[in-house]
N, C-alpha and C. Protein backbone atom coordinates (compact mmCIF):
# COMPACT_ATOMS: atom_id res chain seq x y z
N UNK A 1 -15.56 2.78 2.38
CA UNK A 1 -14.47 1.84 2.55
C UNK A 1 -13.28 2.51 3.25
N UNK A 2 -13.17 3.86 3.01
CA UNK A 2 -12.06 4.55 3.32
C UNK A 2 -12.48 4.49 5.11
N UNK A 3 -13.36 4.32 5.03
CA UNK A 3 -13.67 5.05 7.00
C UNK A 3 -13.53 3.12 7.67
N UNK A 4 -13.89 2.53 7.25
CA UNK A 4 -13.92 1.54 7.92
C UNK A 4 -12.64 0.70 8.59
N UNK A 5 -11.65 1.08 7.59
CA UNK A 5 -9.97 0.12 8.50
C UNK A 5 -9.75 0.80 9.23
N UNK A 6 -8.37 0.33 9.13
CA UNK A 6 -7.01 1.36 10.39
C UNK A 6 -6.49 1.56 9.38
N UNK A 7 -5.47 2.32 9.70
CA UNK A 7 -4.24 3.02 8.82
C UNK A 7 -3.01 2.95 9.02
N UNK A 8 -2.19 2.72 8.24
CA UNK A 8 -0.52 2.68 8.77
C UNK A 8 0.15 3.39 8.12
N UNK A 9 1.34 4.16 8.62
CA UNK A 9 1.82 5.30 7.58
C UNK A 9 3.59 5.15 7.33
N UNK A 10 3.64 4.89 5.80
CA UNK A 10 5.61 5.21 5.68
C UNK A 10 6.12 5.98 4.99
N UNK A 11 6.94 6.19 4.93
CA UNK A 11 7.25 7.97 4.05
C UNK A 11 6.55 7.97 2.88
N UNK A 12 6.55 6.78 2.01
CA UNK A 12 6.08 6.89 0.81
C UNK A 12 4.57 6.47 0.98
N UNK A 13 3.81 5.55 1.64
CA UNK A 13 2.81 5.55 1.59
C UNK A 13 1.92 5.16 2.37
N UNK A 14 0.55 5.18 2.31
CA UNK A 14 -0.65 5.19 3.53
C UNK A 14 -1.55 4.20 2.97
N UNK A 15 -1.19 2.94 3.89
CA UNK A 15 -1.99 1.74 3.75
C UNK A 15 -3.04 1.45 4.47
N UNK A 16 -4.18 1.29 4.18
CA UNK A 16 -5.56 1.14 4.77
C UNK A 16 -5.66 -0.16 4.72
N UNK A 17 -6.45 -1.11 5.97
CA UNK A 17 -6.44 -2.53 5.81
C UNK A 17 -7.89 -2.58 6.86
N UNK A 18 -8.32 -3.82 6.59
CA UNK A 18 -9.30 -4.07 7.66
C UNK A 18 -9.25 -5.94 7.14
N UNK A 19 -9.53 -6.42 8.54
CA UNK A 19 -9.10 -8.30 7.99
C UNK A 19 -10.27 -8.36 6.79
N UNK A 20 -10.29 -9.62 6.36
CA UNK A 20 -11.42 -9.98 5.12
C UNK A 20 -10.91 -11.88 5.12
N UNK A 21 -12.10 -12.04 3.90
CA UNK A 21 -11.55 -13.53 4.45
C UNK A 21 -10.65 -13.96 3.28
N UNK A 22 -9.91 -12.84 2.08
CA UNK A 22 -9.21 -13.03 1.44
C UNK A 22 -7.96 -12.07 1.02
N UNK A 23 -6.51 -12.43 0.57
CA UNK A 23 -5.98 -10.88 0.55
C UNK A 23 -6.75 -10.44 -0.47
N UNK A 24 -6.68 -9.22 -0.59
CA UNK A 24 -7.35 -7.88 -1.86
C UNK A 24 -6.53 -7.09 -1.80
N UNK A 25 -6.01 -6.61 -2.80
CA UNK A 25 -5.53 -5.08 -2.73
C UNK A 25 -6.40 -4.21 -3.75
N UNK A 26 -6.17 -2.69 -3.42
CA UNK A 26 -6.27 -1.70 -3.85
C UNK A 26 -5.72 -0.25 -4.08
N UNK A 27 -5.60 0.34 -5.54
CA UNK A 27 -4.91 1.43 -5.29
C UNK A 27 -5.23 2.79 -5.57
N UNK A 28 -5.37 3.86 -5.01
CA UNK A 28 -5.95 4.90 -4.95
C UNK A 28 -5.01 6.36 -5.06
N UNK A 29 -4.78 6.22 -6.33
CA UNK A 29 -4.05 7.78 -6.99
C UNK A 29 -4.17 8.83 -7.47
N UNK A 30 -4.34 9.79 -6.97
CA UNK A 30 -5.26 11.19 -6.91
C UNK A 30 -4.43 11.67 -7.99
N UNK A 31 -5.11 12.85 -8.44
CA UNK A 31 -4.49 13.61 -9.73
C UNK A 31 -3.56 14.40 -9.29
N UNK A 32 -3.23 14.79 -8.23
CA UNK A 32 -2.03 15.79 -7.66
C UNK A 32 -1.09 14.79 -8.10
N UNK A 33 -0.69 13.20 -8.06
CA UNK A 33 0.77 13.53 -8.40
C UNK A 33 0.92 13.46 -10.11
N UNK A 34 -0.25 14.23 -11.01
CA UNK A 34 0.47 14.19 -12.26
C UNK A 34 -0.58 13.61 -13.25
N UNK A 35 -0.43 13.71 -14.18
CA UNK A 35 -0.90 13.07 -15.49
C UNK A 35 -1.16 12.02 -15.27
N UNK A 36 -2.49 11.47 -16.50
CA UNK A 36 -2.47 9.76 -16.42
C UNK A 36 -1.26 8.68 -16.60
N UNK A 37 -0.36 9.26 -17.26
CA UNK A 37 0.77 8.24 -17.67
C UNK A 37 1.49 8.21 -16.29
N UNK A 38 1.53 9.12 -15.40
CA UNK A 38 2.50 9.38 -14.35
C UNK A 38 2.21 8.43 -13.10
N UNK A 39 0.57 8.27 -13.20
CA UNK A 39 -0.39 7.99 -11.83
C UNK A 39 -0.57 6.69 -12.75
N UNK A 40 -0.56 5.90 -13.66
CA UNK A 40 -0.47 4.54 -13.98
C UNK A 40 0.68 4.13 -13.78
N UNK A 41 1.55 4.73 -13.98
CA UNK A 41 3.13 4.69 -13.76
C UNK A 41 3.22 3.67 -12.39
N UNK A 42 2.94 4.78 -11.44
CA UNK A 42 2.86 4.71 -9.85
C UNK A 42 2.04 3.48 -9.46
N UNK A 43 0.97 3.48 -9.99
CA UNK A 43 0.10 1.99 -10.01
C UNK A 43 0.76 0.30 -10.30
N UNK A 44 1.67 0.86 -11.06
CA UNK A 44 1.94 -0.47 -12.16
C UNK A 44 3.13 -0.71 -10.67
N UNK A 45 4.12 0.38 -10.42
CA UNK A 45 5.56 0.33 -9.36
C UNK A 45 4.35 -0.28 -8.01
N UNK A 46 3.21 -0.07 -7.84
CA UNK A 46 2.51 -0.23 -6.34
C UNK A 46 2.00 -1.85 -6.47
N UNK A 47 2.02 -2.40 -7.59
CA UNK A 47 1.13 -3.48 -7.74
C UNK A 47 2.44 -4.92 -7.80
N UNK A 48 3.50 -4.12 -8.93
CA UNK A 48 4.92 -5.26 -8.19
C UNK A 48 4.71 -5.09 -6.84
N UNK A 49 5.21 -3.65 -6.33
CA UNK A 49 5.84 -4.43 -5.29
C UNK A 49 5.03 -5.19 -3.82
N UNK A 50 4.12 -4.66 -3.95
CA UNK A 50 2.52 -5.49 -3.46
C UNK A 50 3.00 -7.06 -4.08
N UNK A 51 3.29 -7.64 -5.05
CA UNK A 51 2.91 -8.76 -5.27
C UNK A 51 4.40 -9.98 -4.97
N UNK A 52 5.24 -8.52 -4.64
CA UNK A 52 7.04 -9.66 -3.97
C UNK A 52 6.66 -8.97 -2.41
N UNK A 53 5.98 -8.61 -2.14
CA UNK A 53 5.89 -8.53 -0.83
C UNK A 53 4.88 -9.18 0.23
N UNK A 54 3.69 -9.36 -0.55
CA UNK A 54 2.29 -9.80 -0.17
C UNK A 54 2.32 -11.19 0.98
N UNK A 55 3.71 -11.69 0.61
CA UNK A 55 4.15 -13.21 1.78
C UNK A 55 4.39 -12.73 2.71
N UNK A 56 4.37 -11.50 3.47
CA UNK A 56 4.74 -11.18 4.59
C UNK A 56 3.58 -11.29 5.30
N UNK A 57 2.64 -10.92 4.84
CA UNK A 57 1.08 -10.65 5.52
C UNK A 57 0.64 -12.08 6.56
N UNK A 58 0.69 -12.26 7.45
CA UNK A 58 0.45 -12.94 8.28
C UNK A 58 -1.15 -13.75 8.34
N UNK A 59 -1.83 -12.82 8.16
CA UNK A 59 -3.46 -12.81 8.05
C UNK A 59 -4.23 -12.09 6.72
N UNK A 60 -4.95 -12.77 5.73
CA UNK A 60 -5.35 -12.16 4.85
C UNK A 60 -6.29 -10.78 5.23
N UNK A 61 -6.14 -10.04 4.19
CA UNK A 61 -6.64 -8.25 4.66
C UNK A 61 -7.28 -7.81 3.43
N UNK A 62 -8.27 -6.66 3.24
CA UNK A 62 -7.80 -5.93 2.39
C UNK A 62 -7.11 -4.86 2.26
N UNK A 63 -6.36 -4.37 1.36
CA UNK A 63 -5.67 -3.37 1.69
C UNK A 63 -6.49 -2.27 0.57
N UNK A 64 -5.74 -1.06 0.79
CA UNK A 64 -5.96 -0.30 0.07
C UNK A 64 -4.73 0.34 -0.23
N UNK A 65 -4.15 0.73 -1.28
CA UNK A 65 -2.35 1.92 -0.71
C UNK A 65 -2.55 2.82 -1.35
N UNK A 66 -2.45 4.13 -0.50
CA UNK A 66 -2.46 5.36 -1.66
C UNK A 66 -0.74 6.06 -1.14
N UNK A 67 -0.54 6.36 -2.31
CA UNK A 67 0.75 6.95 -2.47
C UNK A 67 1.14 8.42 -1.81
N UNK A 68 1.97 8.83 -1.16
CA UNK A 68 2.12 10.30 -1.03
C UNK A 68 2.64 10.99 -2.26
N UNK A 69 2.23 11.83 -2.14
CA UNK A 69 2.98 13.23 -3.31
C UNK A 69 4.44 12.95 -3.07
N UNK A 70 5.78 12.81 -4.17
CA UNK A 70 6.54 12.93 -3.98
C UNK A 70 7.26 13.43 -5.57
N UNK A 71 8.62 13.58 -5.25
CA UNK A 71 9.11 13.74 -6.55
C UNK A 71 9.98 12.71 -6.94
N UNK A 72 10.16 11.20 -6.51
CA UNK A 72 10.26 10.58 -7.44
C UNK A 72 9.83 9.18 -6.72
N UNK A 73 9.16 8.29 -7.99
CA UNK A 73 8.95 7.69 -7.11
C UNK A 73 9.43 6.07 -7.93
N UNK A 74 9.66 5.41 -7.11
CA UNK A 74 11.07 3.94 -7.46
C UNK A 74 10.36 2.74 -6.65
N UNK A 75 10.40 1.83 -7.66
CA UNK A 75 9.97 0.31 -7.29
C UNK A 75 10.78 0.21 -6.05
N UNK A 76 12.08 0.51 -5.63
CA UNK A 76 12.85 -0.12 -4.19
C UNK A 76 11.97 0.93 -3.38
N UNK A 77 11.85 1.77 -3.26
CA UNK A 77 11.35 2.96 -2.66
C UNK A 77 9.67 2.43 -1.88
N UNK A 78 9.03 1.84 -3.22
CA UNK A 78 7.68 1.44 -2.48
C UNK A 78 7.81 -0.17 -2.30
N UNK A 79 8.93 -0.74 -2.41
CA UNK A 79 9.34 -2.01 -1.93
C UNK A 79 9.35 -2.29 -0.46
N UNK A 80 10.30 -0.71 -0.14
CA UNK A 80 10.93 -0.52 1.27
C UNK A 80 10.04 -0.33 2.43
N UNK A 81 8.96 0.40 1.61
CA UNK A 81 7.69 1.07 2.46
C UNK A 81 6.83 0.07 2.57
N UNK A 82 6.13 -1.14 1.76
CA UNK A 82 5.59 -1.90 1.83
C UNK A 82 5.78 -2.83 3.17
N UNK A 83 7.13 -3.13 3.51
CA UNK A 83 7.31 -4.48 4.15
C UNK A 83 7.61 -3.79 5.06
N UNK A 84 7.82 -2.41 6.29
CA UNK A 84 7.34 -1.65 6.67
C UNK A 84 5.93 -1.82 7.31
N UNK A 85 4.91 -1.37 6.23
CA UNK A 85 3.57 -1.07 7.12
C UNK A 85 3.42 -2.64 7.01
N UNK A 86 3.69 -3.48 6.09
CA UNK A 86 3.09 -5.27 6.62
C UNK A 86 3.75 -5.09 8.31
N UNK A 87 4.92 -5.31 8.30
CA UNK A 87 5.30 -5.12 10.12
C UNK A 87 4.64 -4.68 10.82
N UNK A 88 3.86 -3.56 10.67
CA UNK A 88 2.72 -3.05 11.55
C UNK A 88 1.92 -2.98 11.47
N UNK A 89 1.36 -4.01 10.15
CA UNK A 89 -0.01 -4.61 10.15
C UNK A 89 -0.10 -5.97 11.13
N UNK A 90 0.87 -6.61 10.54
CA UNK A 90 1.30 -7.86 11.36
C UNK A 90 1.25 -7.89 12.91
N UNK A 91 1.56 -6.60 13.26
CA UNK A 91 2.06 -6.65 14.96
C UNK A 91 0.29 -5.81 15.42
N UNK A 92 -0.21 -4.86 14.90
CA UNK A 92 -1.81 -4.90 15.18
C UNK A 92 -2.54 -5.87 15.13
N UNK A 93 -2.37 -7.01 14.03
CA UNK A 93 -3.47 -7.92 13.59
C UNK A 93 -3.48 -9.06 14.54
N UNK A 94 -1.98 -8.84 15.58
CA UNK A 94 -1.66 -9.82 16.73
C UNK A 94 -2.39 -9.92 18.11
N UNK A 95 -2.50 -8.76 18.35
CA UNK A 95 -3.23 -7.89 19.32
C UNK A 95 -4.32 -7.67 19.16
């Protein structure tokens, strides 16, 4: 699944998409950034803001988002990054 989309990249994170005939998301959090409580943490902040952002998407996709390593990481933060790579999902999926 990982080889088959494109990729879009924002400071905080690396969204994988390929069209589908419904939205999907997915989230993929490696043990580098931390403990289980830390990397559910990050899941729970990736899945809001996936779900106040998801109206931007022009064309249903699936996505995938995996997070970068960082040291802190904030619902506005992966809010900001979200509506971001939709913009340049949106402007590929045009073309």
């Amino acid at each position: 699944m990982f080889t088959r989309g494109k990729k879009v990249f924002s400071p905080n994170i690396t969204l994988l998409y390929f069209p589908s005939a419904k939205l999907s998301m997915g989230v993929a959090v490696s043990k580098k950034h931390g403990k289980a409580v830390k990397r559910n943490r990050i899941k729970r902040l990736l899945r809001a803001a996936f779900s106040e952002c998801c109206g931007q998407l022009e064309k249903p996709c699936s996505i995938i988002l995996i997070p970068k390593v960082d040291g802190e990481y904030t619902f506005a933060a992966y809010k900001k990054s979200l509506k971001t790579c939709f913009a340049k999902v949106n402007e590929c999926l045009k073309g």
